[in-house]
C-alpha atoms as a PDB file:
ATOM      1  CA  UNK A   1     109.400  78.302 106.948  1.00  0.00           C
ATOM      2  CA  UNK A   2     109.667  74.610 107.807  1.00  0.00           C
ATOM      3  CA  UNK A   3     112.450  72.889 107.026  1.00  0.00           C
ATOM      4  CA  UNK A   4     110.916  70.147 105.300  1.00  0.00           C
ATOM      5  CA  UNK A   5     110.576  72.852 102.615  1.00  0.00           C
ATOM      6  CA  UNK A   6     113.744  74.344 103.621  1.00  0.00           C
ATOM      7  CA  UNK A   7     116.042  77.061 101.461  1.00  0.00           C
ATOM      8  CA  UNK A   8     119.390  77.715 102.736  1.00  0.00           C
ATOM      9  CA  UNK A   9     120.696  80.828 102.731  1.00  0.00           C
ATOM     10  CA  UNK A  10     122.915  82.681 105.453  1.00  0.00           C
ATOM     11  CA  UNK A  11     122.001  86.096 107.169  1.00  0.00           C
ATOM     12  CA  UNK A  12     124.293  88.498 108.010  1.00  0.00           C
ATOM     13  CA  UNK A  13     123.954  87.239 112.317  1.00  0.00           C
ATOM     14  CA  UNK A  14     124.102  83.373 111.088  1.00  0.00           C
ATOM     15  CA  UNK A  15     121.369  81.351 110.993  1.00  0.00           C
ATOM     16  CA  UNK A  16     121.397  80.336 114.470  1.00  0.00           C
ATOM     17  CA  UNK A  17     118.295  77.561 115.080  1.00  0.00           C
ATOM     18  CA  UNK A  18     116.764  78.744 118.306  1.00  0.00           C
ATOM     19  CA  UNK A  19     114.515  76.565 118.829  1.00  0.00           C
ATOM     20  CA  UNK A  20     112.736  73.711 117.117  1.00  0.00           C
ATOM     21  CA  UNK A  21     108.995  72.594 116.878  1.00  0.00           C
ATOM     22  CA  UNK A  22     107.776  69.254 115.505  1.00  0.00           C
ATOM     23  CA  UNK A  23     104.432  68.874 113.780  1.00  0.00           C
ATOM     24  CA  UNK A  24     103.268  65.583 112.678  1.00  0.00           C
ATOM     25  CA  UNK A  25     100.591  64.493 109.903  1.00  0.00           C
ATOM     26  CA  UNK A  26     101.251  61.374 107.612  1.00  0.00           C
ATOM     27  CA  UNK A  27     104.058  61.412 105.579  1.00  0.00           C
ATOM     28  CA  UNK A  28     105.610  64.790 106.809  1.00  0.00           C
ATOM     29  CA  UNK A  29     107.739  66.030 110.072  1.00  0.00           C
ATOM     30  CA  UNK A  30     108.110  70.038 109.591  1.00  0.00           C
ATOM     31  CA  UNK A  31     110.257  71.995 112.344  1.00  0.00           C
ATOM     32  CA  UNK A  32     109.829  75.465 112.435  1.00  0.00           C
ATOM     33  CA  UNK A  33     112.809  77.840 111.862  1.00  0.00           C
ATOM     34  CA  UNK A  34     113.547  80.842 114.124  1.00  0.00           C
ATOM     35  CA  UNK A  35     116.713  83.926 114.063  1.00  0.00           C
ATOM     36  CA  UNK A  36     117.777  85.656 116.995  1.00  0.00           C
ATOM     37  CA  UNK A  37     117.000  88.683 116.809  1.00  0.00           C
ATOM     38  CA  UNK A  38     119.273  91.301 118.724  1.00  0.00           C
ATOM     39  CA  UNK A  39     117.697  93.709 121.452  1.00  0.00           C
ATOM     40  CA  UNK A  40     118.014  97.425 120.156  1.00  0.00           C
ATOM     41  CA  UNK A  41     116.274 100.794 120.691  1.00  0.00           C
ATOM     42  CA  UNK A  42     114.668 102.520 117.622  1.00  0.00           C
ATOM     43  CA  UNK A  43     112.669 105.023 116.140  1.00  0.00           C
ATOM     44  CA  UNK A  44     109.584 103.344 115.539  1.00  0.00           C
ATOM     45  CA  UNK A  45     106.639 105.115 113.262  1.00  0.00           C
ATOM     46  CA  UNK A  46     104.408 105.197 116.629  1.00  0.00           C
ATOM     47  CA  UNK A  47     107.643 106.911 118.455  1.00  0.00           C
ATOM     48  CA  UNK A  48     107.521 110.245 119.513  1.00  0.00           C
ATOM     49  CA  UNK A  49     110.073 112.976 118.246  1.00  0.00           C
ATOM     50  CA  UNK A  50     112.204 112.835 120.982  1.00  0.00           C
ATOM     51  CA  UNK A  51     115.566 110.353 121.969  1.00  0.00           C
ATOM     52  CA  UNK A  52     113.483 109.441 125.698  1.00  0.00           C
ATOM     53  CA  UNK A  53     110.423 108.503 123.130  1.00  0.00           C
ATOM     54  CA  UNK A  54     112.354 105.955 120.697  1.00  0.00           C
ATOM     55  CA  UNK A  55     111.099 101.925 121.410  1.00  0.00           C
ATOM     56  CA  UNK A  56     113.023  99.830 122.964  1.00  0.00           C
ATOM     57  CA  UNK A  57     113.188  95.886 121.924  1.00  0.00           C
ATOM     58  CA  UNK A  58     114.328  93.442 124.091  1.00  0.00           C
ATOM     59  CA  UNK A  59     116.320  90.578 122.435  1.00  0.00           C
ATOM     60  CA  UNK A  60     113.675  87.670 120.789  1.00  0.00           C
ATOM     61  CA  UNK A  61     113.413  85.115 118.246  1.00  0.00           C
ATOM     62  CA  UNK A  62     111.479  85.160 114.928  1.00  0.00           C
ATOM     63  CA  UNK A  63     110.298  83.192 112.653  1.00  0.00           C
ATOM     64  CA  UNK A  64     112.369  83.097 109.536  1.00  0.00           C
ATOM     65  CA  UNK A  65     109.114  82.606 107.489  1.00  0.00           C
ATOM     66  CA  UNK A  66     105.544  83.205 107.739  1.00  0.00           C
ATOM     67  CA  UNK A  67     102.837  80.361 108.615  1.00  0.00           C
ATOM     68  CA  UNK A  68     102.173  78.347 105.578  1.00  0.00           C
ATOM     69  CA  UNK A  69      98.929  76.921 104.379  1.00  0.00           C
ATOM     70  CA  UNK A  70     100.740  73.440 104.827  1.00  0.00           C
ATOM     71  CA  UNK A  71     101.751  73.972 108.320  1.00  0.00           C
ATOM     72  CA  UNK A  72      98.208  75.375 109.143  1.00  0.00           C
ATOM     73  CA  UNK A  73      96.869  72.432 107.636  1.00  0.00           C
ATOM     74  CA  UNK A  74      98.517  70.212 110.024  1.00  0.00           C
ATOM     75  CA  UNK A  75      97.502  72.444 113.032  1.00  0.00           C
ATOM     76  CA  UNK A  76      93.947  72.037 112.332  1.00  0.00           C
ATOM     77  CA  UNK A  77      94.521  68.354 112.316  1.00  0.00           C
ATOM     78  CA  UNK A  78      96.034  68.241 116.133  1.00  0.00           C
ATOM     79  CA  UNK A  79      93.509  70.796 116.944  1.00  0.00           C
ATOM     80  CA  UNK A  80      90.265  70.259 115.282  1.00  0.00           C
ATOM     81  CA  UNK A  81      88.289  72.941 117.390  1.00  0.00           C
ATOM     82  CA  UNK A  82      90.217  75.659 115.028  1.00  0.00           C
ATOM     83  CA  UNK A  83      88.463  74.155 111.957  1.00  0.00           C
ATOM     84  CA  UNK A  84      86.178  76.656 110.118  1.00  0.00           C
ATOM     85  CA  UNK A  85      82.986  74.501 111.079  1.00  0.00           C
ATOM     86  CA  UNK A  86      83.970  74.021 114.702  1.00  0.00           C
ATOM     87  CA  UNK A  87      85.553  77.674 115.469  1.00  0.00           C
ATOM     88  CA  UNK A  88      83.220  79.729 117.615  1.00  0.00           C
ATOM     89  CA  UNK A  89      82.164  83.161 115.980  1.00  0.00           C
ATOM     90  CA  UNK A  90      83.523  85.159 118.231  1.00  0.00           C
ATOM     91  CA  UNK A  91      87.028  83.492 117.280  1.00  0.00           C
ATOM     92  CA  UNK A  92      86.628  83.837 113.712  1.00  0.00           C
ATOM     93  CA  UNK A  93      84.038  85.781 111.125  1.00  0.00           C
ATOM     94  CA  UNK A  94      82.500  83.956 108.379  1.00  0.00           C
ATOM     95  CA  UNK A  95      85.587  84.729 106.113  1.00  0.00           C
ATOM     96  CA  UNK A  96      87.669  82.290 107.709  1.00  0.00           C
ATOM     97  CA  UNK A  97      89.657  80.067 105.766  1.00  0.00           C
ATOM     98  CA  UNK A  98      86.878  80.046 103.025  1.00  0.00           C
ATOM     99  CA  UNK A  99      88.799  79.349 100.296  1.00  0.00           C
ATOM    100  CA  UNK A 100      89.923  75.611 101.656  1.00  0.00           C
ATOM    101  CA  UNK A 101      88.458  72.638  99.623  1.00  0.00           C
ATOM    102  CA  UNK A 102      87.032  71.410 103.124  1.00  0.00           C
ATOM    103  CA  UNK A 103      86.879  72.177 106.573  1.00  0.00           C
ATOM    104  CA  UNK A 104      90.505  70.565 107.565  1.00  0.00           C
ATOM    105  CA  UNK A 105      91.897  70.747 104.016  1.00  0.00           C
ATOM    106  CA  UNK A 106      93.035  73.184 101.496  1.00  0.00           C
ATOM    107  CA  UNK A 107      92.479  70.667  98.871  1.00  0.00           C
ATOM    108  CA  UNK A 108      95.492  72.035  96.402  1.00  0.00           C
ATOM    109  CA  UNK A 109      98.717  70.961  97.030  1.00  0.00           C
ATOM    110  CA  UNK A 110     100.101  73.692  95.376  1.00  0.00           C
ATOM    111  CA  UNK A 111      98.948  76.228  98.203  1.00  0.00           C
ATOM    112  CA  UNK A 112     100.930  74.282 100.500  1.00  0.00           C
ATOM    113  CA  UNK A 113     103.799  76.287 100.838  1.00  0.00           C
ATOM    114  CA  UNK A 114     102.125  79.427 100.096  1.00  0.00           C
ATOM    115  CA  UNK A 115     101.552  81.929 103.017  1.00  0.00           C
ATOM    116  CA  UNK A 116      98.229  80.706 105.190  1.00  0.00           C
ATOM    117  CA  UNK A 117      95.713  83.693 105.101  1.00  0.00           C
ATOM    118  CA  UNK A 118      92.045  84.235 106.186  1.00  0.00           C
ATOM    119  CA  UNK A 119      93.004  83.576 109.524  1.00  0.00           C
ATOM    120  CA  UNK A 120      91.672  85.525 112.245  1.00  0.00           C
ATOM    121  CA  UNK A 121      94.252  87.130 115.444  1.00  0.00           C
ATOM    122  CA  UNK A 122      92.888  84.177 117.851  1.00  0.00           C
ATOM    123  CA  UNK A 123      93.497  81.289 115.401  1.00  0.00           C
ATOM    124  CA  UNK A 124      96.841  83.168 115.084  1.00  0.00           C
ATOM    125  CA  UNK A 125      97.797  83.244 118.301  1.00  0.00           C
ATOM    126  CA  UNK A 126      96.557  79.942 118.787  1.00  0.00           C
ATOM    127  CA  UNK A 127      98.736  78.205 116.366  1.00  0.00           C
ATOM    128  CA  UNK A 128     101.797  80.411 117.662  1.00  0.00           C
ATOM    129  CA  UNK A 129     100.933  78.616 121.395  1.00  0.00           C
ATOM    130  CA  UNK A 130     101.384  75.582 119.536  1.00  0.00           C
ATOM    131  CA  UNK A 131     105.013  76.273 118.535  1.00  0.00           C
ATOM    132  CA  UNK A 132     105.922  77.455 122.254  1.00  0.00           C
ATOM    133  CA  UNK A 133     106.112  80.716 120.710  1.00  0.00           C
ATOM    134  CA  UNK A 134     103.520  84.468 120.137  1.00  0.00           C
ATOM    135  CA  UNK A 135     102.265  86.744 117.995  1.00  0.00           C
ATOM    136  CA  UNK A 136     105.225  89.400 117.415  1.00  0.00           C
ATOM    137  CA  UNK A 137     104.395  93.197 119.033  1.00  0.00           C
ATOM    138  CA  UNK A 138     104.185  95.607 116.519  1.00  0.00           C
ATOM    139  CA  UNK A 139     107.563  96.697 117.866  1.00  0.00           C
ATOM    140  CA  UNK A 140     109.058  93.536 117.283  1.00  0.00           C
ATOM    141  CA  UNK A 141     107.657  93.447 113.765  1.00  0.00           C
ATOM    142  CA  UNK A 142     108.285  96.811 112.551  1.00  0.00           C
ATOM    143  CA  UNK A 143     112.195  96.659 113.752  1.00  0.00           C
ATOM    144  CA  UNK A 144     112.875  93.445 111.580  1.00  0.00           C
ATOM    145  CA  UNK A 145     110.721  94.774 108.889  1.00  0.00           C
ATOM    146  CA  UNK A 146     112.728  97.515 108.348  1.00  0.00           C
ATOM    147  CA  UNK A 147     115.618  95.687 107.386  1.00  0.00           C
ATOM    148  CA  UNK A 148     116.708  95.200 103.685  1.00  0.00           C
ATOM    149  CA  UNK A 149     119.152  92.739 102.707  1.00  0.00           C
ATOM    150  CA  UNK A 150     122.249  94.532 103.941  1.00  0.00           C
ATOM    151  CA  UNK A 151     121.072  96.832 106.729  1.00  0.00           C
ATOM    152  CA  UNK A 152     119.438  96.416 109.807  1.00  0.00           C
ATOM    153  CA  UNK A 153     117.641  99.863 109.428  1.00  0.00           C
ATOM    154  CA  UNK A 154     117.101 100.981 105.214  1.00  0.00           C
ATOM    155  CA  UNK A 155     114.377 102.928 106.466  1.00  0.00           C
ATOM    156  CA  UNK A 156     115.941 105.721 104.685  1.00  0.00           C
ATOM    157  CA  UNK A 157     116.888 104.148 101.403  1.00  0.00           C
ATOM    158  CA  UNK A 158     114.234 106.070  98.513  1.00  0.00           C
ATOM    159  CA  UNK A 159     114.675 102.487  96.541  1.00  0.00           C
ATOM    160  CA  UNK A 160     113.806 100.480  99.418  1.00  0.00           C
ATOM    161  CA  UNK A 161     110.622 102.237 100.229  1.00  0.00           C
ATOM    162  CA  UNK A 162     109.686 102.357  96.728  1.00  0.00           C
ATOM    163  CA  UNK A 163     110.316  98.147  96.135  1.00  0.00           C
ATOM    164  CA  UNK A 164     107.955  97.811  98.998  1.00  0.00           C
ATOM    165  CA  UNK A 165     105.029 100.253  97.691  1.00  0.00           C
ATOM    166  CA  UNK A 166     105.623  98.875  94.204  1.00  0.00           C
ATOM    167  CA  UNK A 167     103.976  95.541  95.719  1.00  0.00           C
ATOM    168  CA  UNK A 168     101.213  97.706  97.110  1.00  0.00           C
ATOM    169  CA  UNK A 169     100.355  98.923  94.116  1.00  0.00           C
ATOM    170  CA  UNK A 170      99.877  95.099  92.777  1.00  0.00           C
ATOM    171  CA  UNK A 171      96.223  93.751  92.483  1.00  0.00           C
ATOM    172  CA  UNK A 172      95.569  90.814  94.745  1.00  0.00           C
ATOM    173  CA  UNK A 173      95.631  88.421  91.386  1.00  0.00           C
ATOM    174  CA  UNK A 174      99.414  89.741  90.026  1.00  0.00           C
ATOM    175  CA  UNK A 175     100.463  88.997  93.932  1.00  0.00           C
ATOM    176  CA  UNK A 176     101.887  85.836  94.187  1.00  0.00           C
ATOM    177  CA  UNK A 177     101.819  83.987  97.122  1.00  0.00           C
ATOM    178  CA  UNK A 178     104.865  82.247  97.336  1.00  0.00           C
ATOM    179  CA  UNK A 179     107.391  82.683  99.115  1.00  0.00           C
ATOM    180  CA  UNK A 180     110.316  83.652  97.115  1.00  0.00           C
ATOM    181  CA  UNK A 181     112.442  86.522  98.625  1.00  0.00           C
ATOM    182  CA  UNK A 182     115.477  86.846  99.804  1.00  0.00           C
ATOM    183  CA  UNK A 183     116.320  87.043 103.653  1.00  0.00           C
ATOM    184  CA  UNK A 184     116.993  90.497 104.986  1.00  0.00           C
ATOM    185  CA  UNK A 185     120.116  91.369 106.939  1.00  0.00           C
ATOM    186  CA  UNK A 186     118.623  89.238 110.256  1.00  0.00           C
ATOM    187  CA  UNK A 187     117.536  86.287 107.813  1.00  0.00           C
ATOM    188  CA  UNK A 188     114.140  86.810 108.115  1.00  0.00           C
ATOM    189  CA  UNK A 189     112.283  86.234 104.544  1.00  0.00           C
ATOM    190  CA  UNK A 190     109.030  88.154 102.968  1.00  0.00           C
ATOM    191  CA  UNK A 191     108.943  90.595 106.015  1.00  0.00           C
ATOM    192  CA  UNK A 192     107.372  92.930 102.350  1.00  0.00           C
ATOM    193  CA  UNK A 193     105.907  91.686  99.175  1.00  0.00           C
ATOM    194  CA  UNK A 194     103.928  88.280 100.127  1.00  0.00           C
ATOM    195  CA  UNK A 195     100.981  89.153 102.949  1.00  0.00           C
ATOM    196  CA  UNK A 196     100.340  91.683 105.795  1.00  0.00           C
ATOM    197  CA  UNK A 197     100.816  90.090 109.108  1.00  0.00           C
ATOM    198  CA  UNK A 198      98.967  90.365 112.433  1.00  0.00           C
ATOM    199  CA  UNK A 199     100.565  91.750 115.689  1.00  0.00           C
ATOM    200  CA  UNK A 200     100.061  90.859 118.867  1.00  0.00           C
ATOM    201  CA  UNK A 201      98.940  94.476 120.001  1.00  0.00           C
ATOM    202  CA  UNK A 202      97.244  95.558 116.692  1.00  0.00           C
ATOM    203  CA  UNK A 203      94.234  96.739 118.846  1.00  0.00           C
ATOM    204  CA  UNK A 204      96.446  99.306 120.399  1.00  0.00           C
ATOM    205  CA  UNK A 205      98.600 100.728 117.936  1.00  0.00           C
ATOM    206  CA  UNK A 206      96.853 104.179 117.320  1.00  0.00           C
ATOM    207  CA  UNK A 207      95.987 104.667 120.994  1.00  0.00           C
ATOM    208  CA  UNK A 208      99.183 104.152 122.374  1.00  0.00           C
ATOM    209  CA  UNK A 209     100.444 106.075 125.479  1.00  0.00           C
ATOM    210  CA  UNK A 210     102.934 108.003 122.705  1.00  0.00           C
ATOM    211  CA  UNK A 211      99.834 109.016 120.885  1.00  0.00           C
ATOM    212  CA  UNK A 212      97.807 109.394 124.047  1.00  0.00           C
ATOM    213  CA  UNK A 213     100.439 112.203 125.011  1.00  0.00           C
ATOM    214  CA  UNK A 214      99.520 114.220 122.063  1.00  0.00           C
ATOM    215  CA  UNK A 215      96.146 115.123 121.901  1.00  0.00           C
ATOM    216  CA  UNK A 216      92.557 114.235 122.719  1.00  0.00           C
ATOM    217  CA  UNK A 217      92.527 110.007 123.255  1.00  0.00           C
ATOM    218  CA  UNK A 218      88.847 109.966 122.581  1.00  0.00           C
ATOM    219  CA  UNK A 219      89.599 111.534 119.014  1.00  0.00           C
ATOM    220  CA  UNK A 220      93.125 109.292 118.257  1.00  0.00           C
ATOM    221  CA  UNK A 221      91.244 106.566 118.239  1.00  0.00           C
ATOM    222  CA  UNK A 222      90.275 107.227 114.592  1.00  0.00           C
ATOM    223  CA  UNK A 223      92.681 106.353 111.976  1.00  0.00           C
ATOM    224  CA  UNK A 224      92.525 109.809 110.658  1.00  0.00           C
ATOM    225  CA  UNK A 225      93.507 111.960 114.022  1.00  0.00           C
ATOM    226  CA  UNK A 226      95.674 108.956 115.368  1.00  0.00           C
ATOM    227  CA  UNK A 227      98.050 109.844 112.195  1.00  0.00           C
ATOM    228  CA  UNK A 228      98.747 113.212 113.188  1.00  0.00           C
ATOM    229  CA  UNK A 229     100.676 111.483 115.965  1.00  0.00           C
ATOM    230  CA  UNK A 230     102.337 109.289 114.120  1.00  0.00           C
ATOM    231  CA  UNK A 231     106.416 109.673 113.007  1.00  0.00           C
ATOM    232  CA  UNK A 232     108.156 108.944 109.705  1.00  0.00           C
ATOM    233  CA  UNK A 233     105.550 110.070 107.574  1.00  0.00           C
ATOM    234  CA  UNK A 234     107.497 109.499 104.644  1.00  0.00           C
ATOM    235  CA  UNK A 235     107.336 105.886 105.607  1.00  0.00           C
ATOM    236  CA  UNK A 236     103.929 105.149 103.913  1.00  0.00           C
ATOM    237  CA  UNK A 237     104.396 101.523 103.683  1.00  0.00           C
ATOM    238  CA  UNK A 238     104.633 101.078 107.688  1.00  0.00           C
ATOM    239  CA  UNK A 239     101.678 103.257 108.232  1.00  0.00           C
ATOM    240  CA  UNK A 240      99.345 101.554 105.608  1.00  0.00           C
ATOM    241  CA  UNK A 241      99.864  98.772 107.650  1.00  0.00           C
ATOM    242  CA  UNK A 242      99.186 100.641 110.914  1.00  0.00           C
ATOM    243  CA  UNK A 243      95.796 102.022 109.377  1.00  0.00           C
ATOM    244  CA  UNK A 244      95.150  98.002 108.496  1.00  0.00           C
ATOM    245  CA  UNK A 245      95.883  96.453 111.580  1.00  0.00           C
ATOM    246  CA  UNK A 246      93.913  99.580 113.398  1.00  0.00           C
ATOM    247  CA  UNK A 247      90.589  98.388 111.482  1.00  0.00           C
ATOM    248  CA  UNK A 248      90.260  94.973 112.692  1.00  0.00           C
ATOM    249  CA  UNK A 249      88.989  93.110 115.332  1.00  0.00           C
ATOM    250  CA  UNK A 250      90.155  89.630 116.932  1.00  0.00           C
ATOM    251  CA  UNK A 251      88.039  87.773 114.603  1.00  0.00           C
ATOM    252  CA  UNK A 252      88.563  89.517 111.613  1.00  0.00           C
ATOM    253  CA  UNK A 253      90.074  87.794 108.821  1.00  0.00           C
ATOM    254  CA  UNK A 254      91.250  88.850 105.008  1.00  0.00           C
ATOM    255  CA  UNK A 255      92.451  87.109 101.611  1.00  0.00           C
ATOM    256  CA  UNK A 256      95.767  88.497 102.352  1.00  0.00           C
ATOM    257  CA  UNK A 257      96.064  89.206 106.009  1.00  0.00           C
ATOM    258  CA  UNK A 258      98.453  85.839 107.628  1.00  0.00           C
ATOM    259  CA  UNK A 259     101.004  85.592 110.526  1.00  0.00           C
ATOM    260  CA  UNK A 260     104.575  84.006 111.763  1.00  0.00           C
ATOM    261  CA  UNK A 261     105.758  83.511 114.978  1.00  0.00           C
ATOM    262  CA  UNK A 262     108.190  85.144 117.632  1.00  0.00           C
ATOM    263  CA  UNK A 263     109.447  84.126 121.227  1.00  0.00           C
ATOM    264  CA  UNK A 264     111.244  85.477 124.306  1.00  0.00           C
ATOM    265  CA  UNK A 265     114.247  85.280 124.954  1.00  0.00           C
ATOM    266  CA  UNK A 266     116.110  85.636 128.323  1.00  0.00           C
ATOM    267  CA  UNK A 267     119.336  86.756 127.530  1.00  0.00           C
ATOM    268  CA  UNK A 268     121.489  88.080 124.574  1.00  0.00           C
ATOM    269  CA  UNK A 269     124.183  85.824 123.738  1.00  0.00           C
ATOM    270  CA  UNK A 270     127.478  87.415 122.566  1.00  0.00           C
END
C-alpha cells in the first residue's frame, strides 16, 4: 500500500524500502511500498515430485500491498487511454471497472483504499510499468503466498489452510474489501482473504513444461487433466486459484480479481 495510507508494522526481514514511486493528483503524493524478497528454491503446486523439479526464485521485490482503487484512480488520470471509455476491447472486456461512478472516477471515497478490481491483465501490467516494476510470476506469487505470519513456508499448517478456505467459503457481499491483515513473515499484507491476484504467466500455468512432461499437452490444457499433474493436492486454496487464473484471457476482468506489483532485483544483499 501507499504510504500516504501507511500502517507500520515490522516483518520478520525488516521493512527494507526498495524502491519508491511517486504518483501525483491534487491534494495527494502516494509512494508505493516494496519488501525484498529472498531468492529460494521450493516446491511449488505446478512442481514435479522430484528435488531436480522444485522452482527456483531468484531474489525480487514485492509489493507490500495490493493496487488500491485510490492509486488506480490516479493512474487513469496520468494515463487517460486506460479509462473504461478509451481502453481498446481487446485490452479490456465490457466488465471493466464498471462499478466506478465515471469513467476516471470511482465516485466513493470510501473505496479508496480498498483493493482495485475489474481490471483486466493488460491494464495490470500497465499500471505495474508505471511503478518501474511487473506483474509477479506465479512462482513469485505462490512462494510469498505461502507464508503465514511466522513462517516463510506454513504450507503444512491444517489451521493455516483452513483460515484461507474459510474466506473462500465467504459470499462476495460478507467479503470485505479492505485491507486489514496482518503482514506475513516477509511483510507482505492480504497475500489471502481480500482478492485473487493476476500473474504475469497465468496463461501458462497448466501447460507448463512440468506438466508438459506428464502426459498428452493437447489434453493438459484443460483444467480437469492439467490437475492430474499438479502437486500438493491437499493445498486446495493454491489450486483454486490455478483453475482461476487458467480460465481467463488478457482482457478478462472480475468483481474480485485485482493485482500488486513486483520487480527484479540484481543481487541479494546480505
Amino acid at each position: 500500500m501507499a504510504n500516504c495510507n501507511r500502517r507500520g508494522s515490522k516483518s520478520k526481514l525488516g521493512q527494507a524500502m526498495l524502491g519508491t514511486v511517486f504518483l501525483l493528483a491534487p491534494a495527494i503524493i502516494c509512494a508505493a511500498e516494496y519488501v525484498a524478497i529472498p531468492g529460494k528454491q521450493f516446491a511449488s503446486v505446478l512442481s514435479g515430485s522430484d528435488v531436480k523439479d522444485m522452482a527456483r526464485v531468484p531474489f525480487f521485490a514485492m509489493r507490500t500491498s495490493p493496487v488500491t482503487t485510490g492509486e488506480y484512480q490516479q493512474f487513469l488520470h496520468i494515463h487517460p487511454e486506460w479509462q473504461r471509455d478509451q481502453v481498446a476491447s481487446i485490452f479490456a472486456d465490457a466488465s471493466y471497472l464498471h462499478a466506478w461512478a465515471s469513467a476516471s472516477d470511482v465516485g466513493n471515497e470510501k473505496k479508496l483504499t480498498q483493493a482495485i478490481t475489474s481490471v483486466s491483465w493488460h491494464a495490470a501490467q500497465a499500471y505495474c510499468e508505471s511503478e518501474d516494476a511487473r506483474l509477479p510470476s506465479w512462482y513469485e506469487w505462490e512462494l510469498v503466498a505461502a507464508a503465514d505470519e511466522q513462517h516463510a513456508d506454513a504450507r503444512s499448517d491444517p489451521a493455516w489452510r483452513a483460515r484461507i478456505l474459510s474466506w473462500y467459503s465467504e459470499s462476495p457481499a460478507q467479503s470485505s474489501a479492505n485491507m486489514s491483515h496482518a503482514p506475513n513473515y516477509y511483510g507482505v499484507r492480504d497475500m489471502h482473504g481480500l482478492i485473487w491476484e493476476w500473474v504475469s504467466d497465468f496463461n501458462a500455468l497448466l501447460i507448463s513444461a512440468d506438466s508438459r512432461t506428464q502426459g498428452d499437452p493437447d489434453k493438459l490444457q484443460f483444467c480437469g487433466a492439467g490437475a492430474i499433474s499438479l502437486q500438493n493436492k491437499e493445498n486446495y486454496a493454491i489450486l483454486m486459484r490455478v483453475a482461476l487464473l487458467s480460465s481467463l484471457t488478457g482482457a478478462s476482468t472480475t468483481d474480485n480479481l485485482g493485482f500488486r506489483c513486483a520487480r527484479d532485483l540484481k543481487e541479494e544483499k546480505k
